[in-house]
Every structure is written in C-alpha cells, then in structure tokens.
C-alpha atoms as a PDB file:
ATOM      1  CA  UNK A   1     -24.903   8.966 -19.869  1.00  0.00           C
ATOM      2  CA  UNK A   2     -21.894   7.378 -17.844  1.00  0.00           C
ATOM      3  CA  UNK A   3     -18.827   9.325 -15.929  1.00  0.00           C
ATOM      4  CA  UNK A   4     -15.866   7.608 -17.723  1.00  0.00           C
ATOM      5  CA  UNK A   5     -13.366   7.913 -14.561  1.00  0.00           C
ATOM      6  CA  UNK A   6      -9.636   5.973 -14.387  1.00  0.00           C
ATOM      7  CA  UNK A   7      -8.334   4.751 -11.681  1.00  0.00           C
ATOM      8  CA  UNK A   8      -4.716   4.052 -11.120  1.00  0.00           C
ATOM      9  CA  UNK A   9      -4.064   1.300  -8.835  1.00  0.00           C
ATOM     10  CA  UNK A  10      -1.223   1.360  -6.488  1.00  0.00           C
ATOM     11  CA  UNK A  11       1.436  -1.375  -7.753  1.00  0.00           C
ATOM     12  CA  UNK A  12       3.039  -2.387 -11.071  1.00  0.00           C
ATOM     13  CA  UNK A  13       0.193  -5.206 -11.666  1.00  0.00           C
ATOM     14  CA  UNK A  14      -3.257  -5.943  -9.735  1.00  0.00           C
ATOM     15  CA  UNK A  15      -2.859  -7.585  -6.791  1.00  0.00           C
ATOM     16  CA  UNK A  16      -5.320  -8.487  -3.619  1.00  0.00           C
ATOM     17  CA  UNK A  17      -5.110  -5.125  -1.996  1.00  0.00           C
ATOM     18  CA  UNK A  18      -7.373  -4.280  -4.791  1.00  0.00           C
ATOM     19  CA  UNK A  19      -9.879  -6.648  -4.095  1.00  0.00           C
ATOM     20  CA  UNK A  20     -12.665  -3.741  -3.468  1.00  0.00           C
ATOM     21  CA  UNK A  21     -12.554  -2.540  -6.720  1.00  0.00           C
ATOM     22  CA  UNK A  22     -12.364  -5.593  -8.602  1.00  0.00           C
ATOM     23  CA  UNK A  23     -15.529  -6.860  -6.911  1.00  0.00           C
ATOM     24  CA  UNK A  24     -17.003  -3.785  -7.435  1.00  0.00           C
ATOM     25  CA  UNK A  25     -16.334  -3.928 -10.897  1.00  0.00           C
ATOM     26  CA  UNK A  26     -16.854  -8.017 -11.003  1.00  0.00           C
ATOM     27  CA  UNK A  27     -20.386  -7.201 -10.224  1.00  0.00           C
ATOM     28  CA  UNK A  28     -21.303  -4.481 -12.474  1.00  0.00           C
ATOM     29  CA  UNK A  29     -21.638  -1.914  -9.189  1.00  0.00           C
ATOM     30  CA  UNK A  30     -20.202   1.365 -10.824  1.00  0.00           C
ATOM     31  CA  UNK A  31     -22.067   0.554 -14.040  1.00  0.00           C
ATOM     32  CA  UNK A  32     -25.690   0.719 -12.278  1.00  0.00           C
ATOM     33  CA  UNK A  33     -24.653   3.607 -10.786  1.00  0.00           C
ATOM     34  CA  UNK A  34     -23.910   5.664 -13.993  1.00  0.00           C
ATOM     35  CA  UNK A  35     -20.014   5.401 -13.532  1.00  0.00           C
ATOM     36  CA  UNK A  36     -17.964   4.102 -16.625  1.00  0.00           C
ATOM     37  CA  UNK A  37     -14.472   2.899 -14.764  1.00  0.00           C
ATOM     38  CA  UNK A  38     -11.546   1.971 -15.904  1.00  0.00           C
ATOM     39  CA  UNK A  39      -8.975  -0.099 -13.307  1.00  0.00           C
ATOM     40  CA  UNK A  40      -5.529   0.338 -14.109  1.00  0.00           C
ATOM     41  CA  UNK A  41      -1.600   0.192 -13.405  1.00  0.00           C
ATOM     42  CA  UNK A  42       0.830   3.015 -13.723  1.00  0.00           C
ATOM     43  CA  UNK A  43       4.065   2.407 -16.309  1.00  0.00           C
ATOM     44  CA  UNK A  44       6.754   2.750 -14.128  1.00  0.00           C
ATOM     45  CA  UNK A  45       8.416   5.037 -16.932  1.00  0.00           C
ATOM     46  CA  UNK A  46       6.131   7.593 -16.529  1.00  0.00           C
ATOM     47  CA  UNK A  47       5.722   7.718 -13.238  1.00  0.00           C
ATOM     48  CA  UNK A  48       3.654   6.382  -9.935  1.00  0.00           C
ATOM     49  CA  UNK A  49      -0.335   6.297  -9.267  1.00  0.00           C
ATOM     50  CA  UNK A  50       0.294   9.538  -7.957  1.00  0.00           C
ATOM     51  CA  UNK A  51       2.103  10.628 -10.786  1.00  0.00           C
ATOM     52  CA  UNK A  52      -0.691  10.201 -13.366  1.00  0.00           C
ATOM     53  CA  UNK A  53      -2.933  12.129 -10.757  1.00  0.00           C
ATOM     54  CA  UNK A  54      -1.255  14.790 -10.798  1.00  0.00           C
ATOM     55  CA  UNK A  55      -0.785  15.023 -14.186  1.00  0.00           C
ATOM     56  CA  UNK A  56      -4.806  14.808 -14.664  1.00  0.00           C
ATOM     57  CA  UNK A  57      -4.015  11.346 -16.584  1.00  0.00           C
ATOM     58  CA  UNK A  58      -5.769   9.563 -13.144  1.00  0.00           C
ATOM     59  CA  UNK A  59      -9.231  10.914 -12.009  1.00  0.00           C
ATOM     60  CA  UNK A  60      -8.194   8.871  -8.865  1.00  0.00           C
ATOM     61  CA  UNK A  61      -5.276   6.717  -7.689  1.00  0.00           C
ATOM     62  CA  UNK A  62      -4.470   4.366  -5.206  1.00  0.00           C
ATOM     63  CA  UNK A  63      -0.575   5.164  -3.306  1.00  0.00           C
ATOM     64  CA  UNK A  64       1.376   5.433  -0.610  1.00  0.00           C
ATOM     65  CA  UNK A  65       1.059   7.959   2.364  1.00  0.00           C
ATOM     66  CA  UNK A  66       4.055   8.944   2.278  1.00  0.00           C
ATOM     67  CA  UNK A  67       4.172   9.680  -1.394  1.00  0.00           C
ATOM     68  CA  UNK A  68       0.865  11.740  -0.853  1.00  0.00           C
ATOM     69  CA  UNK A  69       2.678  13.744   1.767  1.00  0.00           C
ATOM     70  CA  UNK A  70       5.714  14.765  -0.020  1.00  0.00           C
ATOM     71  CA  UNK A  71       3.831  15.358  -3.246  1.00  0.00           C
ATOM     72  CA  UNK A  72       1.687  17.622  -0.694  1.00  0.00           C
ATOM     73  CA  UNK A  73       5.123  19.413   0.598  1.00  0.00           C
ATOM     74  CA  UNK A  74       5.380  20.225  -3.225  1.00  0.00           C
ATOM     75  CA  UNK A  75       1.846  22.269  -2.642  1.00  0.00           C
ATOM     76  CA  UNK A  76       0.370  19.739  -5.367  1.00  0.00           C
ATOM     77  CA  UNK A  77      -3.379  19.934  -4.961  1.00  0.00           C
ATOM     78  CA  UNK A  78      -3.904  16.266  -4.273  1.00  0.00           C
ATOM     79  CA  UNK A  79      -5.978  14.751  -1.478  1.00  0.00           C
ATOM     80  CA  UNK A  80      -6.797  11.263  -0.024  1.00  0.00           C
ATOM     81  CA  UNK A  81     -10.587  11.009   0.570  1.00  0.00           C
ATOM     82  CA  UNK A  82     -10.326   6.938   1.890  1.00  0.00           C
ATOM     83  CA  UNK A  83      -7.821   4.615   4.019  1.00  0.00           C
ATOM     84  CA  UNK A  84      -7.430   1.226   2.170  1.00  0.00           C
ATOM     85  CA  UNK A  85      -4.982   0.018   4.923  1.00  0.00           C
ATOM     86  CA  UNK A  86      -4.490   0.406   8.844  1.00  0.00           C
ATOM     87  CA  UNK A  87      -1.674  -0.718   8.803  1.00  0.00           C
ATOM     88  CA  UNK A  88       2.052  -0.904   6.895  1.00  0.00           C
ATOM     89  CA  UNK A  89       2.861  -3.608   4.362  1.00  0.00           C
ATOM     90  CA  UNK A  90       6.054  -3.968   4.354  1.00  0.00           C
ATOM     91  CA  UNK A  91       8.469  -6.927   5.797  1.00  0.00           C
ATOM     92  CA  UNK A  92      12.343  -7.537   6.347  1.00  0.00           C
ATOM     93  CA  UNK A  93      12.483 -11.022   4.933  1.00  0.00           C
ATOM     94  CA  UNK A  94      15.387 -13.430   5.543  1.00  0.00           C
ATOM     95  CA  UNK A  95      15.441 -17.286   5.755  1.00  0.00           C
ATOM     96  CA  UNK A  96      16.667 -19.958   8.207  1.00  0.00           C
ATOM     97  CA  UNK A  97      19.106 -20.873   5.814  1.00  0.00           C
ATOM     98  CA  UNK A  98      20.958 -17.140   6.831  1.00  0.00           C
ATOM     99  CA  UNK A  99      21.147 -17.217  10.599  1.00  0.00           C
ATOM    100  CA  UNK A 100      19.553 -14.359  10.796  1.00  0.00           C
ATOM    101  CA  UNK A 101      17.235 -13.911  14.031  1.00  0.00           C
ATOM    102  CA  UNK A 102      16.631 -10.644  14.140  1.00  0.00           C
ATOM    103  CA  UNK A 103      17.128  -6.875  12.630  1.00  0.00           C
ATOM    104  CA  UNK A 104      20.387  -6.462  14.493  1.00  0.00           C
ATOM    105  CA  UNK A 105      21.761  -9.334  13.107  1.00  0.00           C
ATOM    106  CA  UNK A 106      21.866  -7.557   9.221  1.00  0.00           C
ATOM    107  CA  UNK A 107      25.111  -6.218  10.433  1.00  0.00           C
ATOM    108  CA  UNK A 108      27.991  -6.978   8.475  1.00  0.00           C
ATOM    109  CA  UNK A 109      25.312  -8.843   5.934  1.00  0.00           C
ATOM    110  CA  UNK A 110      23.506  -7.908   2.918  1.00  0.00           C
ATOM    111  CA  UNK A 111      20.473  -6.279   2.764  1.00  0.00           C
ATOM    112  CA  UNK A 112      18.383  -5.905  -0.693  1.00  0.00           C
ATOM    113  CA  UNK A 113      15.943  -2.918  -1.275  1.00  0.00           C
ATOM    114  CA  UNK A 114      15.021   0.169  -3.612  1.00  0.00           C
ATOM    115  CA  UNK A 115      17.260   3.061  -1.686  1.00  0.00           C
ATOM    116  CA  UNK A 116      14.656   5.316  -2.118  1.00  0.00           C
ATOM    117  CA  UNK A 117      14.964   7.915   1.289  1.00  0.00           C
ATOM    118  CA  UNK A 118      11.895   6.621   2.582  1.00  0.00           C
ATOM    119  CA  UNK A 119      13.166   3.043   2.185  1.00  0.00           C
ATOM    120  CA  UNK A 120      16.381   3.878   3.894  1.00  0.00           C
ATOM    121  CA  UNK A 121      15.130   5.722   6.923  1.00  0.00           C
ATOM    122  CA  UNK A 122      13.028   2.605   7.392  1.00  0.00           C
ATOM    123  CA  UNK A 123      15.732  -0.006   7.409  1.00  0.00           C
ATOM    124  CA  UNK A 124      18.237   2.040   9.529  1.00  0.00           C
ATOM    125  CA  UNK A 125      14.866   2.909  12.290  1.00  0.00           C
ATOM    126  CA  UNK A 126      14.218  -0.901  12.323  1.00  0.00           C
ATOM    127  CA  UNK A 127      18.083  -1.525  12.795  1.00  0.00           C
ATOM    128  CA  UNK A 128      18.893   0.859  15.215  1.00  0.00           C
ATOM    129  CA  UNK A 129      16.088  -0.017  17.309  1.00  0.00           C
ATOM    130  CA  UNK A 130      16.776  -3.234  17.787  1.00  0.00           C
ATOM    131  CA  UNK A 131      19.925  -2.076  18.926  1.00  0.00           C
ATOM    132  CA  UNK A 132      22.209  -2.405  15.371  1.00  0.00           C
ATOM    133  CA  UNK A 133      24.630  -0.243  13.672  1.00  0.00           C
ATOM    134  CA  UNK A 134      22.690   0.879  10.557  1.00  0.00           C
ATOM    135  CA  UNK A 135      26.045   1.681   8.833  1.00  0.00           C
ATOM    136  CA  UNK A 136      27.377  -1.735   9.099  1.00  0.00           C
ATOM    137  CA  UNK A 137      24.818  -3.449   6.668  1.00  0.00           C
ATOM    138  CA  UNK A 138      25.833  -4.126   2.996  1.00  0.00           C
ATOM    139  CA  UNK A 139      22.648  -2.310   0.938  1.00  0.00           C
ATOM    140  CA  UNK A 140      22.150  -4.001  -2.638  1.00  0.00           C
ATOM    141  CA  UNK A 141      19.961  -2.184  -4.564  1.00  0.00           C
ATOM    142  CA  UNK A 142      17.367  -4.563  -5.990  1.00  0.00           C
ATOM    143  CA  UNK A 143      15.526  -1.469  -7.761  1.00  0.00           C
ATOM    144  CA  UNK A 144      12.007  -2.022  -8.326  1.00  0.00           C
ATOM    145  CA  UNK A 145      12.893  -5.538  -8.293  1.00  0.00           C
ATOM    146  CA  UNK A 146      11.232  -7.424  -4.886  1.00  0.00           C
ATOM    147  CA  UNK A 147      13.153 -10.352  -4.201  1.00  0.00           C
ATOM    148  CA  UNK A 148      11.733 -13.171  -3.245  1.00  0.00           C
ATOM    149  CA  UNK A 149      12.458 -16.009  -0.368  1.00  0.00           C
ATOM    150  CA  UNK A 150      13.716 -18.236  -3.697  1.00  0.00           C
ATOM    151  CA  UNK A 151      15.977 -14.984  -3.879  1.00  0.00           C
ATOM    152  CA  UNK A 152      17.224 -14.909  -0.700  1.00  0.00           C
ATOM    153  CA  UNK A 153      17.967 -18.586  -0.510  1.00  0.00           C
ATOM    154  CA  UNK A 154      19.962 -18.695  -3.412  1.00  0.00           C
ATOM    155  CA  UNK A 155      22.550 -16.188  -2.157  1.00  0.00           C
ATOM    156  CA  UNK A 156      21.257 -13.319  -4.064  1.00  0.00           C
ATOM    157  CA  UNK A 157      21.255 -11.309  -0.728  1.00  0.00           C
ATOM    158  CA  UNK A 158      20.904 -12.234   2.996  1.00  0.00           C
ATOM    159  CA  UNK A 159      17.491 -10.563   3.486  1.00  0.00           C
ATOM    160  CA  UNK A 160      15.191  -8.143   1.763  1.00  0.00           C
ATOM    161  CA  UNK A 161      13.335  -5.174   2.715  1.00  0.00           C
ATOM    162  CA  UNK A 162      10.192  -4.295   1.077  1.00  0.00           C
ATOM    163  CA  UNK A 163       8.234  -7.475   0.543  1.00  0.00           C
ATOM    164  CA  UNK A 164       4.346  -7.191   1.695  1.00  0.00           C
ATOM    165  CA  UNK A 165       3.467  -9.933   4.051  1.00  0.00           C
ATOM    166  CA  UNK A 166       0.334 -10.164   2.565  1.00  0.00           C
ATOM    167  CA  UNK A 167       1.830 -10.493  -1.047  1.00  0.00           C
ATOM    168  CA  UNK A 168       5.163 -11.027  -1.863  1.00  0.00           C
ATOM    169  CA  UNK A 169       6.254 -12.731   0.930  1.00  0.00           C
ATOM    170  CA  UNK A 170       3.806 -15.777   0.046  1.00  0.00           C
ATOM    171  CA  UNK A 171       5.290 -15.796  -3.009  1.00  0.00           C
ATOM    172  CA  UNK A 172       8.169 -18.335  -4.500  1.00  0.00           C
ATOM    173  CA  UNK A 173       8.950 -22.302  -3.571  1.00  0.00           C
ATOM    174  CA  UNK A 174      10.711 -22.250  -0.640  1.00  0.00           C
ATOM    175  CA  UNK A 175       8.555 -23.506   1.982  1.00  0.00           C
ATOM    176  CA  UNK A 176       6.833 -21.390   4.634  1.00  0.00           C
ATOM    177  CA  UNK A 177       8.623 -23.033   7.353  1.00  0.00           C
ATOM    178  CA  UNK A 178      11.377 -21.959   6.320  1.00  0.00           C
ATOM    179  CA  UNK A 179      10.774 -17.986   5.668  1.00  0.00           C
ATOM    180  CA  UNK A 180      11.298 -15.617   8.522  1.00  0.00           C
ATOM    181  CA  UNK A 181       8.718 -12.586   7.664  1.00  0.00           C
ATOM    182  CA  UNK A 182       9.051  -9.273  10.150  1.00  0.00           C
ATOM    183  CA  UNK A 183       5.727  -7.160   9.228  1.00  0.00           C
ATOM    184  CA  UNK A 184       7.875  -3.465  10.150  1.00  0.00           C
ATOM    185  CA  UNK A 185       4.916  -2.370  12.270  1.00  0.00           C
ATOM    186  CA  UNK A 186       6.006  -5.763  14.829  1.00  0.00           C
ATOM    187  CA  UNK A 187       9.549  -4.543  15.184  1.00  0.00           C
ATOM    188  CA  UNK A 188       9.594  -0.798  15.790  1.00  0.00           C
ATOM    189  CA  UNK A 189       7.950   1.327  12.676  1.00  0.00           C
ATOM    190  CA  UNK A 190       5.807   4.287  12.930  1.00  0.00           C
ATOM    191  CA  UNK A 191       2.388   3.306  12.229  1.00  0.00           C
ATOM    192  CA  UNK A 192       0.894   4.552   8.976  1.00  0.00           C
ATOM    193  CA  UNK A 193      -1.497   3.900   6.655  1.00  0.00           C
ATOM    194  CA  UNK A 194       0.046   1.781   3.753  1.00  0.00           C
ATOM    195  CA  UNK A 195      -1.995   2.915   0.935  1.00  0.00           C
ATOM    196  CA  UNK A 196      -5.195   5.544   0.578  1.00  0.00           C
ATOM    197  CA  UNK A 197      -7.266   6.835  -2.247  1.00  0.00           C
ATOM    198  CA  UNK A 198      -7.202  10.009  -3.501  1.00  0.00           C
ATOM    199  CA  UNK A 199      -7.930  12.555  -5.897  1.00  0.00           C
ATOM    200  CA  UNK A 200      -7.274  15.670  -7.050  1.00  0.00           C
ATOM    201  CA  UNK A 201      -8.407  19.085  -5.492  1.00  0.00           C
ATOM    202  CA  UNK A 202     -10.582  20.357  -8.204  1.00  0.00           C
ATOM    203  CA  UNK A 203     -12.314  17.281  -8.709  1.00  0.00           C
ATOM    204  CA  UNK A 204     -13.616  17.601  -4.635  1.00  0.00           C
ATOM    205  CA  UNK A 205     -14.100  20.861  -5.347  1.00  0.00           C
ATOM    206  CA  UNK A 206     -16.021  20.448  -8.944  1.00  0.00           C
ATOM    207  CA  UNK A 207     -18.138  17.489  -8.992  1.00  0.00           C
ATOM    208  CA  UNK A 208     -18.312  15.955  -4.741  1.00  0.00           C
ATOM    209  CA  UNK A 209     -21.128  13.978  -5.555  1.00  0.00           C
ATOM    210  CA  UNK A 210     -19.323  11.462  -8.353  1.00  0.00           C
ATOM    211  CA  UNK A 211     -16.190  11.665  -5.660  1.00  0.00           C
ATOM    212  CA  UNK A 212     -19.182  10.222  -2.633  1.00  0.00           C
ATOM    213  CA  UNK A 213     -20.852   8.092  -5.367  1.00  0.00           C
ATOM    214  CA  UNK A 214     -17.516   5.992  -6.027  1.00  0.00           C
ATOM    215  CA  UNK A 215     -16.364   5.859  -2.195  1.00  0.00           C
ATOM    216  CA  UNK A 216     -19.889   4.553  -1.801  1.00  0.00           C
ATOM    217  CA  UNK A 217     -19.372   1.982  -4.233  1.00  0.00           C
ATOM    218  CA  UNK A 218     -15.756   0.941  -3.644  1.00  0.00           C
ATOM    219  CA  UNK A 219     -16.662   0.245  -0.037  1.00  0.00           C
ATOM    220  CA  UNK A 220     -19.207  -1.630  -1.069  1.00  0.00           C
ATOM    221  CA  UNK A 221     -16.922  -3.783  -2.731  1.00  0.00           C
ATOM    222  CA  UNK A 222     -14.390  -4.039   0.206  1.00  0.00           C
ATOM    223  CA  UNK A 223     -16.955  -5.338   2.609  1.00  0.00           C
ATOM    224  CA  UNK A 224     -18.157  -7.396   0.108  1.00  0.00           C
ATOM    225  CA  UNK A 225     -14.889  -9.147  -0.497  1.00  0.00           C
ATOM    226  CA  UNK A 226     -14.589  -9.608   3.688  1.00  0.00           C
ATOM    227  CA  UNK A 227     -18.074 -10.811   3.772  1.00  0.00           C
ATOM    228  CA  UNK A 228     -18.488 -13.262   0.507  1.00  0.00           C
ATOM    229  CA  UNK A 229     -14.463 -14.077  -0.163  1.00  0.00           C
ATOM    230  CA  UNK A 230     -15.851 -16.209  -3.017  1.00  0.00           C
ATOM    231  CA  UNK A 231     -16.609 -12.864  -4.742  1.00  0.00           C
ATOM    232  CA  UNK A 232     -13.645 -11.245  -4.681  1.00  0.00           C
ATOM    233  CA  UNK A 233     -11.965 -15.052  -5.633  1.00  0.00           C
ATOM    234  CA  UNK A 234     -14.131 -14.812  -8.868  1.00  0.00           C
ATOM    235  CA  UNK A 235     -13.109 -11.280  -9.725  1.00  0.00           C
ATOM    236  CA  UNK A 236      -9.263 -12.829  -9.572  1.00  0.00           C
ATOM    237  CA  UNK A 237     -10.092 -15.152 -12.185  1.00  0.00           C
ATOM    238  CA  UNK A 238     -10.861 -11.761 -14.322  1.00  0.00           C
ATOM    239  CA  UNK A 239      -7.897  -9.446 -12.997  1.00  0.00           C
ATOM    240  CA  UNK A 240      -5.293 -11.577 -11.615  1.00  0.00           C
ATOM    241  CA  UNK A 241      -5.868 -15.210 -13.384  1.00  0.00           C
ATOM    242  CA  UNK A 242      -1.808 -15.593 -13.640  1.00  0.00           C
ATOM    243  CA  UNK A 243      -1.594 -16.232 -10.017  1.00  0.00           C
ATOM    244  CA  UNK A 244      -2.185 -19.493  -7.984  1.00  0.00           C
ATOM    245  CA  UNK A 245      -5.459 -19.890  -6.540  1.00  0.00           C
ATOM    246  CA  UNK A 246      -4.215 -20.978  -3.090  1.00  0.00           C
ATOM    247  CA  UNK A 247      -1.699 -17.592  -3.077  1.00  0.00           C
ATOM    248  CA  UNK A 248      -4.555 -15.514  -3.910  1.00  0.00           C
ATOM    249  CA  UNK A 249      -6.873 -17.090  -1.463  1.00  0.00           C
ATOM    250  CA  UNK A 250      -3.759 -16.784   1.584  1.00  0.00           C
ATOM    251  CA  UNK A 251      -3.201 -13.469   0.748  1.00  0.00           C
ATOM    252  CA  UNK A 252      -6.698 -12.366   0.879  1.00  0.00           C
ATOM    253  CA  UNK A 253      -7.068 -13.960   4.263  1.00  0.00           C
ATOM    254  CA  UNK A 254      -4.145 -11.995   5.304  1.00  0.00           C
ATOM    255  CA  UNK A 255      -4.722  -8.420   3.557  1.00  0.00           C
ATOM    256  CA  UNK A 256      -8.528  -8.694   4.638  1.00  0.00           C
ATOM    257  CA  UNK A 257      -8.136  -7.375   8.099  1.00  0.00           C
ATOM    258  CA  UNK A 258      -6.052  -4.239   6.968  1.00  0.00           C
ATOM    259  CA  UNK A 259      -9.067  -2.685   5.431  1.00  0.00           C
ATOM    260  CA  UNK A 260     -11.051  -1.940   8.434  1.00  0.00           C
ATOM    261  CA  UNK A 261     -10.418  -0.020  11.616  1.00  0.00           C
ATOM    262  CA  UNK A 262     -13.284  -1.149  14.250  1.00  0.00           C
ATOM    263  CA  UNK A 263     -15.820  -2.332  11.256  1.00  0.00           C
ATOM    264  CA  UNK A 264     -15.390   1.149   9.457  1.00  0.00           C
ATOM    265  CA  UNK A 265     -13.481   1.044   6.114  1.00  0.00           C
ATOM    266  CA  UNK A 266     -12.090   4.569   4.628  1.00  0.00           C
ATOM    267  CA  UNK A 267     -11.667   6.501   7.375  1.00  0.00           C
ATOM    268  CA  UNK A 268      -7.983   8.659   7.131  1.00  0.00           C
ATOM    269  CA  UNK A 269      -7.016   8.230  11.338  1.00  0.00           C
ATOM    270  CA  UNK A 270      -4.796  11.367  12.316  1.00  0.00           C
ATOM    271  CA  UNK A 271      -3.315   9.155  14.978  1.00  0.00           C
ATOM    272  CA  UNK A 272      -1.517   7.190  11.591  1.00  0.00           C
ATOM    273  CA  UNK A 273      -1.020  10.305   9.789  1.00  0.00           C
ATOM    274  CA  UNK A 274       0.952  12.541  12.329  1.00  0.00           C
ATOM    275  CA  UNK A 275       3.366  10.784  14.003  1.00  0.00           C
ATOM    276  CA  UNK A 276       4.135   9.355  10.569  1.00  0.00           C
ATOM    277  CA  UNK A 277       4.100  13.110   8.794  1.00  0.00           C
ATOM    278  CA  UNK A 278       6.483  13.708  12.082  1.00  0.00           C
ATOM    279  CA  UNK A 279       8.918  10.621  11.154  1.00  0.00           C
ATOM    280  CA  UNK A 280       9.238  11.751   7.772  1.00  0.00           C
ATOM    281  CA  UNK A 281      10.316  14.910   8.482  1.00  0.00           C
ATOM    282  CA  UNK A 282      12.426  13.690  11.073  1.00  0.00           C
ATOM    283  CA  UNK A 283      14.655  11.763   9.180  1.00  0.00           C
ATOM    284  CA  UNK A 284      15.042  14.419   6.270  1.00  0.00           C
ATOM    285  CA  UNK A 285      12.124  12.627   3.664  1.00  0.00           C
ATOM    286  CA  UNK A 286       9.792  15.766   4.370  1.00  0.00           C
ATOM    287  CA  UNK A 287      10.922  19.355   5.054  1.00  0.00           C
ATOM    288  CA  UNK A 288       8.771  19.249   7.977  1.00  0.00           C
ATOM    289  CA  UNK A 289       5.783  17.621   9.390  1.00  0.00           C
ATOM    290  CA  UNK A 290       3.377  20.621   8.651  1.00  0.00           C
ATOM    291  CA  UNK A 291       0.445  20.576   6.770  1.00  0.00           C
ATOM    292  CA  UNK A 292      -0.860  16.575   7.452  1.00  0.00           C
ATOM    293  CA  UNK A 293      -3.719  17.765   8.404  1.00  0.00           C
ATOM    294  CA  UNK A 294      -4.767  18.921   5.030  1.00  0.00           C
ATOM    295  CA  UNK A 295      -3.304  15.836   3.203  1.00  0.00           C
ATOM    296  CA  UNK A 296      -6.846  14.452   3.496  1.00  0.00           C
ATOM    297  CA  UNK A 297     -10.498  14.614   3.915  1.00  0.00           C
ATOM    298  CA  UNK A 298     -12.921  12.162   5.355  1.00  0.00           C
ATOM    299  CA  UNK A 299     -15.865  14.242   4.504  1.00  0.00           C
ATOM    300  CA  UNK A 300     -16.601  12.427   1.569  1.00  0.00           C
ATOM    301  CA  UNK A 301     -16.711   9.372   2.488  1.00  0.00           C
ATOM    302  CA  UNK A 302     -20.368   7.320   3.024  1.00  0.00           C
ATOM    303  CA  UNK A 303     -22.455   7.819   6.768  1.00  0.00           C
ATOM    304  CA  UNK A 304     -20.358   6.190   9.358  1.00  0.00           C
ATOM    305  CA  UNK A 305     -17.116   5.843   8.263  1.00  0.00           C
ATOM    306  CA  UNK A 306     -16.885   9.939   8.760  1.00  0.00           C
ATOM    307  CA  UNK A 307     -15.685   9.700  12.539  1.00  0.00           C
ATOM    308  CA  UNK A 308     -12.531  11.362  12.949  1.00  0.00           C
END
C-alpha cells in the first residue's frame, strides 16, 4: 500500500529549482519506494506553500526562509528538515538602456517590486549600502507580477527587484548583453538560504521514517539532475514543456550549483540562518531573532548531509 503525500512547490508554476523532485518523480523513485506523490503549486488566493502546510492541505512544502521564520514567530509548528538553496535568488534588474550602474543610482528613479516588508527592507539594505538614499526611489508596486527585462525596456519601470537570476532574469527578448543582473548576495545582502523543505511538527513527530524515506529520495533526484542534466531536461518535457529548451537548459546550469554546500545537499547551515533570523528582526519583519534555532532540523536528513 502507498503513502499518498502532496507536496507544494515553492512558486506560482514549476520551475528548475524543482528539478530534484521532478527527476525523482520522472523516474518512478518515490513509487518503488512505496510513496504515492503528488507535485504541486499553491493558488495564490489561498495562500503560499507554507500556507497549505499549515493548514494540513501540504504534507510538505517547498518556501522561503524567511516565511518559515515568521510563520515560526507565530508559534506555528512547522519545520524545515532540507536546504534546497545556499544561496539567495533574488536580483535588482535594470538595463543599459536606463543608465543605471549601480544600486545608488535608483535614486530619484523607479523601482518595481511586491512591497511586501521583507521586500522593502531588502531594497532600502542594498541602497543604503551602496551609499543611496532609500527614500528617494519611486517604488511601483508590480504585485505578484515579476517584470521582465522586455518590461524594463519598455519604460514600464527603471529596474526591478525580485527577479531570480537563475529564472526570471533569462527570461524575455531583450538580449543578454544588454541586461544588467545584481544577484543581492553580490551587492550587500545577508546570506540566507532561498528556499528549504519542510513539514509539519506532528508529521516528524508521527511517522520520521516516511519524512527520511522522501529526503532520501528527493536528494537522490537533486544529485541526479547535477550529475545526468539530460534527466532532469527530460522531466521538463513532462512538468515545464511551455518553456524554451535553451532557457530551461541556462537556468539549470545556473540554479545547479545552489543546491549543494561542499558536495552535501540538505543540510540547514546556522551560519545562513542567524544572521538572517538577526536581519529580520532588525529591520522590524520579525519581533526578534529568537528561536532560529528551532526553525529546523537536520536530523532527518540521509548519512552525511547531517553535519551541522
């Protein structure tokens, strides 16, 4: 008899970061080992990955840390159990065409994004360490909406915060020459994990063998998709078939490397955990930076990628 589990994925549709469990899947792993899964997206109008987790819609999700950690403020009994990325996503894109050289020069311009407080304290830390008066940029809310380079050149906005490097900001017509991408973690952000895996409490608590049997499996399918690309290539065909081939194939190139910190894959680091915890709280998204340590657990996660 199979474990029907669901798990939420992290962004509005499947995208590379995913790659692990569509290879996994692809290849008929989870069935041989008993496991009935289901891959899927949240609907925005009811709510993030985390949302359905909580909500015991999700048996496990896929979302950001710093979601995790105010959800955790809340005392919601939800815990990551793997790292999917080392490192943080997210870009302030701009073109040529703008002038803009660097995050100091947003002043007096217009930048697009979804205000959310996280999203703001980024843009004004990136700003105001490269020496720029945060309250001198025009903000455009974009919502949920991530503009593209196509976006930018057309007027809509002078840059745009929020685009992955690995993802969005390959996306559109405009020639690569003539995009200027900032990954945040190369101009001043914390460092953080971009997105983890979790579950809830109970389920750690109730049945940790099916939680070890699926991290087992799902790294599996992330060093898989390092090792054979051409795997997790075929599994696009099956989730992702609406994108180009070539996109898919540069942004697994690029994404690739974010899975692993010195060959492991999983492992939640404290040193990206903390002194992000600590920059949330410090500009006003958490009530304070206690409790990280108890935002995840690595115990669960297959012999060698345990190391704390």
């Amino acid at each position: 008899m199979s474990s029907r589990l669901r798990v939420v994925l992290e962004y509005l549709h499947p995208w590379t970061n995913s790659a692990g469990f569509f290879v996994a899947s692809h290849q008929g792993w989870f069935g041989r080992q008993g496991l009935d899964v289901e891959l899927t997206v949240a609907d925005p109008s009811r709510g993030d990955s985390l949302a359905y987790l909580s909500r015991f819609e999700a048996d496990f999700a896929v979302f950001p840390s710093n979601r995790l950690l105010v959800r955790r403020a809340r005392h919601e009994p939800l815990k990551a159990v793997a790292a999917i990325n080392h490192r943080g996503m997210e870009t302030i894109l701009t073109t040529r065409r703008t002038g803009i050289t660097r995050p100091r020069d947003l002043e007096g311009r217009r930048l697009a994004l979804n205000p959310t407080p996280r999203g703001l304290a980024m843009v004004q830390h990136l700003i105001e360490a490269d020496g720029g008066d945060f309250a001198k940029v025009v903000l455009v809310n974009s919502g949920l909406r991530e503009l593209l380079a196509d976006d930018v050149e057309a007027g809509e906005a002078d840059a745009t915060f929020g685009n992955y490097w690995a993802w969005d900001a390959l996306l559109g017509r405009l020639p690569l020459e003539e995009r200027v991408v900032w990954p945040v973690d190369t101009i001043g952000a914390p460092p953080y994990h971009s997105y983890l895996l979790g579950t809830q409490e109970s389920t750690l608590q109730r049945n940790p063998v099916l939680v070890r049997a699926l991290l087992e499996i799902v790294e599996r399918g992330y060093r898989a998709a390092r090792d054979e690309p051409q795997l997790a290539l075929a599994a696009f065909e099956r989730y992702v078939p609406y994108f180009p081939r070539e996109t898919l194939r540069s942004s697994l190139e690029l994404i690739t490397p974010s899975w692993f910190h010195e060959g492991e894959w999983g492992q939640v680091r404290a040193e990206l955990v903390q002194p992000y915890a600590q920059w949330l709280a410090d500009y006003g998204v958490l009530p304070s930076a206690d409790g990280w340590k108890d935002s995840y657990d690595n115990d669960f996660l297959p012999v060698g990628a345990k190391a704390a």
